[in-house]
C-alpha atoms as a PDB file:
ATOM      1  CA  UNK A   1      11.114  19.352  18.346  1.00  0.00           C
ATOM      2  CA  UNK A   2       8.150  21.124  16.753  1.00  0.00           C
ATOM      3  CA  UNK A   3       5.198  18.774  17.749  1.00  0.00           C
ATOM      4  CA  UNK A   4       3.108  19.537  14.466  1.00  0.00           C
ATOM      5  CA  UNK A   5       6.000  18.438  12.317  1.00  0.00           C
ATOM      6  CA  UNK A   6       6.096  15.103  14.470  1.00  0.00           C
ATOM      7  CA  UNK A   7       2.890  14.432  13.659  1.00  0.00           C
ATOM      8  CA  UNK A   8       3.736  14.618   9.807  1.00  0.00           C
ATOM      9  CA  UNK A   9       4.719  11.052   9.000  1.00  0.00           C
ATOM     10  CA  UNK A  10       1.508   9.432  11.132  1.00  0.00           C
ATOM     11  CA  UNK A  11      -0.484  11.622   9.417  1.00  0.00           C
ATOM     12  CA  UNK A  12       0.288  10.671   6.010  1.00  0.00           C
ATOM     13  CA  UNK A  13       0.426   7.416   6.502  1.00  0.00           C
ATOM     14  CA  UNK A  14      -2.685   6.716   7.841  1.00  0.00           C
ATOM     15  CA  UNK A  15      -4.258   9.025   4.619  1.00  0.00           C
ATOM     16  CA  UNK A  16      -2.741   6.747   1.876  1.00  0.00           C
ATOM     17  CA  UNK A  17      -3.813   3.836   4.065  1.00  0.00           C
ATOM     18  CA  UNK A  18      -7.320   4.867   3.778  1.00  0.00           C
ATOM     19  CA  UNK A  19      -7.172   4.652  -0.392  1.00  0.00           C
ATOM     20  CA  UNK A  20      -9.394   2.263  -1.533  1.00  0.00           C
ATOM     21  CA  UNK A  21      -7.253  -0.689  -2.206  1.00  0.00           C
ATOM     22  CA  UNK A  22      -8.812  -1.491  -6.089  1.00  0.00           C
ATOM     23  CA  UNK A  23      -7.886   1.603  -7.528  1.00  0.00           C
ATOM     24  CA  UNK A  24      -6.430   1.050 -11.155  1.00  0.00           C
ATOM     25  CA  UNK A  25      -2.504   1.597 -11.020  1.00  0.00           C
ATOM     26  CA  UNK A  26      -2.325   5.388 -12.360  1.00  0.00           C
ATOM     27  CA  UNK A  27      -5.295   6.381 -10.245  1.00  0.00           C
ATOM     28  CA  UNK A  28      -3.657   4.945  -6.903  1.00  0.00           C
ATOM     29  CA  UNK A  29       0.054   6.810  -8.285  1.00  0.00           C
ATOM     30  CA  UNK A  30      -1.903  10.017  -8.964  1.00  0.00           C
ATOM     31  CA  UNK A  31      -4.217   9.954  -5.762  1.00  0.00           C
ATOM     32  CA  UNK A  32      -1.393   9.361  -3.387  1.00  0.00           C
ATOM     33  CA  UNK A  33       1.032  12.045  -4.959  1.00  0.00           C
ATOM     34  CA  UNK A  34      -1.530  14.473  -4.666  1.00  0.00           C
ATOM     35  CA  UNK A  35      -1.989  13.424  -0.922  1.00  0.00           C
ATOM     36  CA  UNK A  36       1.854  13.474  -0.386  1.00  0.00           C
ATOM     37  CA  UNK A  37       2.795  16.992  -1.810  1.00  0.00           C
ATOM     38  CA  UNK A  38       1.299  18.710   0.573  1.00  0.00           C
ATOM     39  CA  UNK A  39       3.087  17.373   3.571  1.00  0.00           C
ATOM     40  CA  UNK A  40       6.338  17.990   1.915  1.00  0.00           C
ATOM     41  CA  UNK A  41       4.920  21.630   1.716  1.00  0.00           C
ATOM     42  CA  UNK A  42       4.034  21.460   5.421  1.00  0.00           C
ATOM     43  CA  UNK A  43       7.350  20.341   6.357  1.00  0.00           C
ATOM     44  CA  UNK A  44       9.510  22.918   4.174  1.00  0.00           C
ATOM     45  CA  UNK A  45       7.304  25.365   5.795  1.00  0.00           C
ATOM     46  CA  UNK A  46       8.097  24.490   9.162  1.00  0.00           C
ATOM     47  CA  UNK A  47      11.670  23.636   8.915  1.00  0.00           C
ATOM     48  CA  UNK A  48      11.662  27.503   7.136  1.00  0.00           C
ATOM     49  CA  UNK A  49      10.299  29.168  10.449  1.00  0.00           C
ATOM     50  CA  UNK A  50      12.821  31.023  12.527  1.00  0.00           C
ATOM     51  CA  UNK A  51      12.248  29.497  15.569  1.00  0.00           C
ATOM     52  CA  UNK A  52      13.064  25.856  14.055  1.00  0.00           C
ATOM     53  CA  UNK A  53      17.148  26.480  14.546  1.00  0.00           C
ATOM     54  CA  UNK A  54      18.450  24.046  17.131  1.00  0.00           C
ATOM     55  CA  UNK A  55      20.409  21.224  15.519  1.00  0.00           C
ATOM     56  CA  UNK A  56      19.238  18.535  17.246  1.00  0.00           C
ATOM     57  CA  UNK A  57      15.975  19.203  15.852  1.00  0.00           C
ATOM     58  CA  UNK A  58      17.245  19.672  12.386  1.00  0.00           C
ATOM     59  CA  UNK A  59      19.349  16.471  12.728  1.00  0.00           C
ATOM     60  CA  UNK A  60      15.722  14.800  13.957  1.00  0.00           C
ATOM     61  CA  UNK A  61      14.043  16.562  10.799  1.00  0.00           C
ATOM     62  CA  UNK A  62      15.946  15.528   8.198  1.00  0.00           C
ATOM     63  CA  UNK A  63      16.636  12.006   9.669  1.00  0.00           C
ATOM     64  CA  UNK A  64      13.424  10.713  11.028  1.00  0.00           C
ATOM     65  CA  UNK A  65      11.043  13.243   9.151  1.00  0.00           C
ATOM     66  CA  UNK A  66      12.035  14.068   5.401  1.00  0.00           C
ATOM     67  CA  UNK A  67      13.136  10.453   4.831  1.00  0.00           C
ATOM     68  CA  UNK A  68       9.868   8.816   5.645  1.00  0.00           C
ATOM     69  CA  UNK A  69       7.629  11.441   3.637  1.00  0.00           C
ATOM     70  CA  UNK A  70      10.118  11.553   0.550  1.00  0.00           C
ATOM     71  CA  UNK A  71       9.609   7.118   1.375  1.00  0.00           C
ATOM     72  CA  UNK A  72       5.801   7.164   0.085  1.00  0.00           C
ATOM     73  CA  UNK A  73       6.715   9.143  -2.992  1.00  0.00           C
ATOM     74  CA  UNK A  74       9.668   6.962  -4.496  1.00  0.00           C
ATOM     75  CA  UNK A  75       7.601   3.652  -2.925  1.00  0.00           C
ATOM     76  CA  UNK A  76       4.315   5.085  -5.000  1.00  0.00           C
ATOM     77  CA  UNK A  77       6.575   5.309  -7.972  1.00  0.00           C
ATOM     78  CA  UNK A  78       8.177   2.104  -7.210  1.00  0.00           C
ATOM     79  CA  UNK A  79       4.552   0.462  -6.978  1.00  0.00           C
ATOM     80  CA  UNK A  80       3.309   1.903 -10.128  1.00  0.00           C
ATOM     81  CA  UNK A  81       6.146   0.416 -12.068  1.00  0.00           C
ATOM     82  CA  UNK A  82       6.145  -2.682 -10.879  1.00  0.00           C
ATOM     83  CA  UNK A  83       2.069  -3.220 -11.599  1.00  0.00           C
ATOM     84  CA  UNK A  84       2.216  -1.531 -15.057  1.00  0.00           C
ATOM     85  CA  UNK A  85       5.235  -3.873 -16.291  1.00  0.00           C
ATOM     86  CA  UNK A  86       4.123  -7.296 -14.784  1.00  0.00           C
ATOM     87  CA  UNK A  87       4.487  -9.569 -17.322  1.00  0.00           C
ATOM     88  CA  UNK A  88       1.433 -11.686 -18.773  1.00  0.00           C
ATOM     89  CA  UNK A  89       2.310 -15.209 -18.535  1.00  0.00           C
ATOM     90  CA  UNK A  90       2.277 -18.725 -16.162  1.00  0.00           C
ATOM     91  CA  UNK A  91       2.554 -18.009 -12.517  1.00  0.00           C
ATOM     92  CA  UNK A  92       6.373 -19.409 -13.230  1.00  0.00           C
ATOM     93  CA  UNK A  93       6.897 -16.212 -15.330  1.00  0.00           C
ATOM     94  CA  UNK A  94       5.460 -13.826 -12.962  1.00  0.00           C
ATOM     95  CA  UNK A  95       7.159 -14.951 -10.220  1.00  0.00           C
ATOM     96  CA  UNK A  96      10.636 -14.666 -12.067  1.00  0.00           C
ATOM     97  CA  UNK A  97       9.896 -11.164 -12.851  1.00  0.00           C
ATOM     98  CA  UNK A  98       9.071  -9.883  -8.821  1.00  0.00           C
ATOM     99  CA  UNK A  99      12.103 -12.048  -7.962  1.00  0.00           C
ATOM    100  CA  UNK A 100      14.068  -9.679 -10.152  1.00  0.00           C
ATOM    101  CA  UNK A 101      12.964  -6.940  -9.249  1.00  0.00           C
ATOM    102  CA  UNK A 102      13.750  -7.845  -5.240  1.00  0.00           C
ATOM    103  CA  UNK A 103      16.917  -8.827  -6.511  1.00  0.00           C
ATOM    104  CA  UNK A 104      17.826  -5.345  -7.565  1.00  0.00           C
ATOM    105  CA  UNK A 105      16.773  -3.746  -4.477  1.00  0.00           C
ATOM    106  CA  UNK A 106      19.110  -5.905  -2.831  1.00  0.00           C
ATOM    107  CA  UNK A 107      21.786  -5.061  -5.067  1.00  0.00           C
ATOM    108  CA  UNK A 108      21.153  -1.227  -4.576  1.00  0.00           C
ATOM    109  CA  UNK A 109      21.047  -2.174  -0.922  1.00  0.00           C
ATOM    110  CA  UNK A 110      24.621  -3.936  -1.158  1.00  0.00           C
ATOM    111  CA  UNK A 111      25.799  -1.337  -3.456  1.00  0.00           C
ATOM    112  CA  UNK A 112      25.257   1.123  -0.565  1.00  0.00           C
ATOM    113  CA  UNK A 113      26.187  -1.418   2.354  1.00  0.00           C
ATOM    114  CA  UNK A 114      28.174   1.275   4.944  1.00  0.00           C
ATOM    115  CA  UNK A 115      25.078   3.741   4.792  1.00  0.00           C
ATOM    116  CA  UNK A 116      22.343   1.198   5.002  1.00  0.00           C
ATOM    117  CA  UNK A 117      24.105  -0.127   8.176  1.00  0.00           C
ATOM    118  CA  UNK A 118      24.351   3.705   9.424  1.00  0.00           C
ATOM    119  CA  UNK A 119      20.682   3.816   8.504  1.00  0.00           C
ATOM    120  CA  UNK A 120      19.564  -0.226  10.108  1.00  0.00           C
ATOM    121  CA  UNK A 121      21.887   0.073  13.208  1.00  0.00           C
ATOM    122  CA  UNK A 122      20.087   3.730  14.334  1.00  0.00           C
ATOM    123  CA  UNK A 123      23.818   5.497  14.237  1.00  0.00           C
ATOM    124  CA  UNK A 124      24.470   8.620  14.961  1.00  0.00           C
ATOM    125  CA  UNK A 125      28.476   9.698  15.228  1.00  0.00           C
ATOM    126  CA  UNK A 126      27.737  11.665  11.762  1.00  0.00           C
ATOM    127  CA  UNK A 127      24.486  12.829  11.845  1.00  0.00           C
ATOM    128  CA  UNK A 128      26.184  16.730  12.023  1.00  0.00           C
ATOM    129  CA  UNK A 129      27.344  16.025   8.511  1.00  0.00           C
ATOM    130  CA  UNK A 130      24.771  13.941   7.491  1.00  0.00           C
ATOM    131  CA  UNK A 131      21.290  15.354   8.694  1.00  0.00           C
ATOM    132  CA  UNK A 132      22.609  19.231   8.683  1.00  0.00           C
ATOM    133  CA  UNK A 133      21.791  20.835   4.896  1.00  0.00           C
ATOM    134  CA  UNK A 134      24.922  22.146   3.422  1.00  0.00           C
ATOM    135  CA  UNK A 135      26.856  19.752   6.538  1.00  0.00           C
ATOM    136  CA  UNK A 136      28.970  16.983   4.153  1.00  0.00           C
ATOM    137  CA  UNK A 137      26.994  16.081   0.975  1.00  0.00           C
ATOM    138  CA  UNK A 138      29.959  15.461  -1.032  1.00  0.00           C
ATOM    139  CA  UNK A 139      30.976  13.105   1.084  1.00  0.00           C
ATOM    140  CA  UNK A 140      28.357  10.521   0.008  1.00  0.00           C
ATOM    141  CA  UNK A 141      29.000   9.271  -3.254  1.00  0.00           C
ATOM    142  CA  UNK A 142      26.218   8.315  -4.800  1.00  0.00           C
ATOM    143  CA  UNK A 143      25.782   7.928  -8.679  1.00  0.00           C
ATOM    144  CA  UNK A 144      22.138   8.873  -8.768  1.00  0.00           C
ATOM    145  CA  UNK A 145      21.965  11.752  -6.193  1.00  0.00           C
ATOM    146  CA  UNK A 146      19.292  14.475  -7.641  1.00  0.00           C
ATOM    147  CA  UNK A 147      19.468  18.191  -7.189  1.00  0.00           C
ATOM    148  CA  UNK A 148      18.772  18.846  -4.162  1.00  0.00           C
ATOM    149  CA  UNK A 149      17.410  21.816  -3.061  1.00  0.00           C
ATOM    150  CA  UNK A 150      20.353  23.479  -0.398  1.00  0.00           C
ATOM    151  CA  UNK A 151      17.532  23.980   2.943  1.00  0.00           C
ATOM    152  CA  UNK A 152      15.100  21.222   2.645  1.00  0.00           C
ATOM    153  CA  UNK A 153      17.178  18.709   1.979  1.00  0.00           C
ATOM    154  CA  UNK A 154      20.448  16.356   2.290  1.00  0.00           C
ATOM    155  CA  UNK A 155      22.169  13.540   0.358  1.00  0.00           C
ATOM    156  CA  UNK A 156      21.960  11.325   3.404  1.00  0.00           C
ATOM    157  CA  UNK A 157      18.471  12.285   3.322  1.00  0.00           C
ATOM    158  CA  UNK A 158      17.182  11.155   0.267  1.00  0.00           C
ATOM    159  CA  UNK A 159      19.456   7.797   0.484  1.00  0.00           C
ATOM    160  CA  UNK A 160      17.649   6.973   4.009  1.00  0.00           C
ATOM    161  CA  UNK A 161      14.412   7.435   1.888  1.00  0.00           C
ATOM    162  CA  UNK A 162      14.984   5.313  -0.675  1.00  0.00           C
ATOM    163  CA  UNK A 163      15.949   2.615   2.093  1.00  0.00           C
ATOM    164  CA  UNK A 164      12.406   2.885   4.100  1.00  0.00           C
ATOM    165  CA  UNK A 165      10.963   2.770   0.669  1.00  0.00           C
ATOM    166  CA  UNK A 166      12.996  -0.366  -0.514  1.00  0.00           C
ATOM    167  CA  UNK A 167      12.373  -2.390   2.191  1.00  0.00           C
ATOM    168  CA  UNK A 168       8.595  -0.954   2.178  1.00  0.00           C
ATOM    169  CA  UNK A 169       8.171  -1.950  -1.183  1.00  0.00           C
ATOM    170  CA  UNK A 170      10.069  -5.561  -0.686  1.00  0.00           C
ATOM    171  CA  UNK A 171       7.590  -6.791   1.477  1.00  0.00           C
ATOM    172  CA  UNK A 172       4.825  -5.570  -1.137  1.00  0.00           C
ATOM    173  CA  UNK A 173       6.909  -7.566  -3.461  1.00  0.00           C
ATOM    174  CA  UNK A 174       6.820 -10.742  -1.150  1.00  0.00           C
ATOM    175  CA  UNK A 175       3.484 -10.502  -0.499  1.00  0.00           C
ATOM    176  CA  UNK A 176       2.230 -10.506  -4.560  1.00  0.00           C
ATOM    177  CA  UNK A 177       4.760 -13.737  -4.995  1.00  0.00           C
ATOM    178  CA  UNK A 178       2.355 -14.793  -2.771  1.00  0.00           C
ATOM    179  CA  UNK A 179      -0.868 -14.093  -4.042  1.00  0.00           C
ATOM    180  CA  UNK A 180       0.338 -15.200  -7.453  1.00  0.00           C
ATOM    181  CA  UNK A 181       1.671 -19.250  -5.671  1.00  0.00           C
ATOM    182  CA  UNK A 182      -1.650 -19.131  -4.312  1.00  0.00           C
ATOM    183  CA  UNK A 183      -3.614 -18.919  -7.609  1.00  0.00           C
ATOM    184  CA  UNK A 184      -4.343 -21.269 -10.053  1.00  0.00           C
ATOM    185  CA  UNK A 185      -4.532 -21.380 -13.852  1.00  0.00           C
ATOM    186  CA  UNK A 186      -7.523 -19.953 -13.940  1.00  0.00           C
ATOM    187  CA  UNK A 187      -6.980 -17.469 -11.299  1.00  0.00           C
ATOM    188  CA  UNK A 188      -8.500 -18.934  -8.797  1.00  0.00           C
ATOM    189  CA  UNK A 189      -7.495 -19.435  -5.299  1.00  0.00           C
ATOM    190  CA  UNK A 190      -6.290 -22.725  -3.813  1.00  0.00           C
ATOM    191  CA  UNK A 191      -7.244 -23.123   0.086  1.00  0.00           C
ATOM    192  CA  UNK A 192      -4.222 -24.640   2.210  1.00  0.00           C
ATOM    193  CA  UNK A 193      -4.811 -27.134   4.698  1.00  0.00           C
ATOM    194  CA  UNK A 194      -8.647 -28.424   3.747  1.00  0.00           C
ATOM    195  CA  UNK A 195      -9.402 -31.707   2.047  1.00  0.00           C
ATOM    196  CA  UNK A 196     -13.175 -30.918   0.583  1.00  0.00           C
ATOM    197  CA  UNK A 197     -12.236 -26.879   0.357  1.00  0.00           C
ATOM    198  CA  UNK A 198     -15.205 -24.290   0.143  1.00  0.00           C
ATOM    199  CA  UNK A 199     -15.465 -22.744  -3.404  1.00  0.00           C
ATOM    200  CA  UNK A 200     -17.881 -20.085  -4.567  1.00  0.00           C
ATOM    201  CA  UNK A 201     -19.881 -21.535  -7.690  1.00  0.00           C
ATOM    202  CA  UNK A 202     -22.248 -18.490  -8.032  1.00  0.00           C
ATOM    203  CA  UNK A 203     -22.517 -15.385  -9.762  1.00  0.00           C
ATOM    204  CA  UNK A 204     -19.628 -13.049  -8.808  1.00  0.00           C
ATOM    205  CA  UNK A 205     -22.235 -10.074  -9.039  1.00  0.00           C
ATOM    206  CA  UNK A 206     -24.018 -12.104  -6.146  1.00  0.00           C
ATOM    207  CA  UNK A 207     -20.692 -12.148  -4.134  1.00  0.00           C
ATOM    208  CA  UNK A 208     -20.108  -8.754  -4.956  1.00  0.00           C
ATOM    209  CA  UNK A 209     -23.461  -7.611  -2.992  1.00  0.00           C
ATOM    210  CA  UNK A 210     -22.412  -9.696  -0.102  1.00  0.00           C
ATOM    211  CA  UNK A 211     -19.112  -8.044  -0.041  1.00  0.00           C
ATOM    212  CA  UNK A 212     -20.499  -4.513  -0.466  1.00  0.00           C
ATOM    213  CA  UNK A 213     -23.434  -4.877   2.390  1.00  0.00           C
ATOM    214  CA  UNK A 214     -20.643  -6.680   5.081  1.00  0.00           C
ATOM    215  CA  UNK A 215     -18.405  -3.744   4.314  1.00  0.00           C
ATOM    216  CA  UNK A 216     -20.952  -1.186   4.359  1.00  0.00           C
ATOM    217  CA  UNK A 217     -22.350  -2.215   7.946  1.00  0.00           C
ATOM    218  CA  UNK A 218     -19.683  -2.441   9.718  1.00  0.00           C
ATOM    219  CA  UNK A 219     -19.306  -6.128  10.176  1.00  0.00           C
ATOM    220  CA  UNK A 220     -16.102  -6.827  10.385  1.00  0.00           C
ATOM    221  CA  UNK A 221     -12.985  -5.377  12.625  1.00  0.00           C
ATOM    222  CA  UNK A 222     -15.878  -3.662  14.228  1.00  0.00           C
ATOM    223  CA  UNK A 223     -16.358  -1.785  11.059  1.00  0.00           C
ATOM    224  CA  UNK A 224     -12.887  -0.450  10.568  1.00  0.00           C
ATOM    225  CA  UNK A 225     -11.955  -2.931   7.851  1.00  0.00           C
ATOM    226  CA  UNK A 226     -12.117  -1.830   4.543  1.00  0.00           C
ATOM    227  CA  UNK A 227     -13.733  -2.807   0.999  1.00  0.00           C
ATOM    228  CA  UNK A 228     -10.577  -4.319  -0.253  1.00  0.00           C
ATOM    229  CA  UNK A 229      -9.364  -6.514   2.715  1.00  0.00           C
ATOM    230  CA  UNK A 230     -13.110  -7.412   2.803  1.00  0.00           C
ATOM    231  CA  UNK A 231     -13.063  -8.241  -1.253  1.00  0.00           C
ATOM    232  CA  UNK A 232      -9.697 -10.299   0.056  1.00  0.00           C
ATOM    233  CA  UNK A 233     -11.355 -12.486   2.807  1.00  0.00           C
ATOM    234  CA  UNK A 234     -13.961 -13.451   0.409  1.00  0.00           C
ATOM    235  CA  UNK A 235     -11.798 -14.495  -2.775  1.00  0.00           C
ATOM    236  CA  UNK A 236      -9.226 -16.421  -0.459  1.00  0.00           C
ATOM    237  CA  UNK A 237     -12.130 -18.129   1.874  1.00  0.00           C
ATOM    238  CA  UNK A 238     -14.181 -18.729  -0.662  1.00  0.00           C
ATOM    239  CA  UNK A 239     -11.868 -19.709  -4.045  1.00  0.00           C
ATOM    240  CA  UNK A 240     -12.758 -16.958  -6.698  1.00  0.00           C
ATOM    241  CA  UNK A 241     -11.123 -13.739  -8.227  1.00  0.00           C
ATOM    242  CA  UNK A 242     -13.939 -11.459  -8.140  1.00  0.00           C
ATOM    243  CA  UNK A 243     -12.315  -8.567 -10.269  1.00  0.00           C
ATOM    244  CA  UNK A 244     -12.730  -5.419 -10.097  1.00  0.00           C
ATOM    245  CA  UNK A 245     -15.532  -5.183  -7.710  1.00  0.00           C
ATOM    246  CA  UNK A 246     -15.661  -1.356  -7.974  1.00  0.00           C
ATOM    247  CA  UNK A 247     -16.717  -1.572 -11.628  1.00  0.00           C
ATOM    248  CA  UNK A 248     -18.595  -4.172 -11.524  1.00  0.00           C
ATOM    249  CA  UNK A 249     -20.854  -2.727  -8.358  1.00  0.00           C
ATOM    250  CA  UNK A 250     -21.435   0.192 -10.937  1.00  0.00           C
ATOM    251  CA  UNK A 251     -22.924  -2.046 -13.190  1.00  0.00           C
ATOM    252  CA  UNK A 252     -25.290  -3.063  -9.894  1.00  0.00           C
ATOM    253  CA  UNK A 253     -26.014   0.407  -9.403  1.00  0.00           C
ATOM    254  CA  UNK A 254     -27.448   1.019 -13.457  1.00  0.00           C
ATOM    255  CA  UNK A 255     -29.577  -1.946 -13.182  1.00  0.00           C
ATOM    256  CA  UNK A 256     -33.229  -0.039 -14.100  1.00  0.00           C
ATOM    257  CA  UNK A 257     -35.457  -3.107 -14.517  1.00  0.00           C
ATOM    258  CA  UNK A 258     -34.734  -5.191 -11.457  1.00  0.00           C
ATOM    259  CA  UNK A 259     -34.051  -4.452  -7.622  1.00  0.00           C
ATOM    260  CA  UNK A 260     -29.995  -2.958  -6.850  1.00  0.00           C
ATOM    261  CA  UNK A 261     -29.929  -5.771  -4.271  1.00  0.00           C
ATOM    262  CA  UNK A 262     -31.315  -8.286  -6.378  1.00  0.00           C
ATOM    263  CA  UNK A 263     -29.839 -11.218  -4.394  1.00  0.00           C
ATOM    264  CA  UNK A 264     -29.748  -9.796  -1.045  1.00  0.00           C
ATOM    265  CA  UNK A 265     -33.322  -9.327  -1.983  1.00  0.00           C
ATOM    266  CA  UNK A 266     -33.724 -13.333  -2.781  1.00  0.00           C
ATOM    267  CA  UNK A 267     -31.671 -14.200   0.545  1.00  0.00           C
ATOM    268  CA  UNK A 268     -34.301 -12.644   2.634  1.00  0.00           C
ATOM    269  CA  UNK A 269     -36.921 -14.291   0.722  1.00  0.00           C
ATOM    270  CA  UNK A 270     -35.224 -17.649   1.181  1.00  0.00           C
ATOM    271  CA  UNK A 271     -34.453 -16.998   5.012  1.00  0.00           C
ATOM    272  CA  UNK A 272     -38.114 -16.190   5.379  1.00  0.00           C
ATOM    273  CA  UNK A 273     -39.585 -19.156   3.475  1.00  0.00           C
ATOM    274  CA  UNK A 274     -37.495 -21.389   5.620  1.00  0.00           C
ATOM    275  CA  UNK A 275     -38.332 -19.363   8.765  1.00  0.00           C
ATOM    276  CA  UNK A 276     -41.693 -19.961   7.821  1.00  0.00           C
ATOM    277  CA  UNK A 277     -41.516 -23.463   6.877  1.00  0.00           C
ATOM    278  CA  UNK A 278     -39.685 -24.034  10.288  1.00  0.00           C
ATOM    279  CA  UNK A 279     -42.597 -22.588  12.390  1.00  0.00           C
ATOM    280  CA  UNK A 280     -45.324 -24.948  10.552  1.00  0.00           C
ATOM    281  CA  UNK A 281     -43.746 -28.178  11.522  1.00  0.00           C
END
């Protein structure tokens, strides 16, 4: 196998992973497709070379690679729909509408039960019709199968796709049922396990400057965390929704009459006082 076309699916993943995680929903879709094109440019350029011929490594290509860069752009899509069309309502009403929506991923999943077993179980008796372009499409019958373009692709292909991206996109699903149980009325979160919980009663701006310095330091992971899990920590340690941070740190950055770091600025004045104080006694 081609060792730069291994190296495809790694690759991308660990560039969409590095998106800031508070990008509004058609800025994520649009960064991320524009970061996912080019792979599947990469990879129809390799799989075009003549010495890529072998068919074990075209079975390998279009089972293990294809599928899981084709995955980010129908999970993106996924994503985007889901976010746009969340419904405005009690945190009973959201939560119906993400438990329909895994509900219909399961159905697709049932609907498709023989291939998705092929695809969990790590089969391989007919990979040479499956994972070979031109080897057996019509033998998949699948109501929604699009063109597909006869050398850089397969039926089979595009279905084990859509599976990494379901079950991708299920636990996303899982994990905003989550969030949303978690919250209160007001959007605030409620802190399991703690009888006199911690709960930030300041100005979110304020928080917002402590979120921005930890992250831009390095504090925590050893610096490899990023602004969003940071923004995360802080809203489920400390009880708040802080928003959208992004924006609102632009309105830090405009301020012309007072300091940027206006309350990192009063911290250190308070930690010196009581420095201070602490000395005289």
């Amino acid at each position: 196998m081609n060792m730069k076309i291994e190296t495809l699916p790694p690759t991308l993943r660990e560039r969409l992973m590095a998106l800031p995680d508070d990008l509004a929903p058609l800025e994520r879709f649009n960064a991320a497709i524009g970061i996912i094109e080019p792979f599947g440019a990469e990879f129809k350029e390799l799989i075009s070379n003549e010495d890529f011929l072998d068919i074990k490594q075209k079975i390998s290509a279009f089972k293990h690679i294809k599928p899981y860069i084709d995955a980010h752009r129908i999970e993106e899509g996924l994503r985007y729909t889901l976010v746009i069309n969340r419904p405005i309502g009690r945190t009973e009403t959201q939560v119906d509408y993400f438990e329909g929506q895994l509900e219909s991923l399961a159905a697709f999943l049932r609907m498709n039960a023989f291939y998705y077993q092929y695809y969990k179980n790590g089969f391989t008796e007919l990979d040479h019709l499956y994972f070979v372009p031109g080897g057996g499409q019509a033998a998949i019958p699948m109501p929604d199968l699009p063109e597909l373009a006869p050398d850089t692709s397969t039926a089979m292909t595009y279905l084990f796709a859509k599976f990494i991206a379901y079950e991708r996109i299920q636990f996303y699903i899982l994990n905003q049922i989550e969030l949303i149980e978690r919250q209160g009325p007001s959007g605030t979160f409620y802190l399991e396990d703690s009888d006199n919980p911690v709960k930030w009663t300041g100005d979110i701006v304020n928080l917002i400057e402590v979120a921005y310095g930890v992250w831009l330091t390095g504090q925590v992971n050893n610096g490899n965390a990023s602004l969003g899990q940071i923004v995360r920590w802080l809203e489920s340690s400390l009880a708040v929704n802080m928003g959208n941070v992004q924006k609102k740190f632009g309105e830090i950055e405009s301020r012309k009459r007072i300091s940027i770091t206006r309350f990192l600025d009063q911290m250190v004045q308070a930690i010196n006082m009581r420095a201070e104080q602490d000395l005289l006694r």
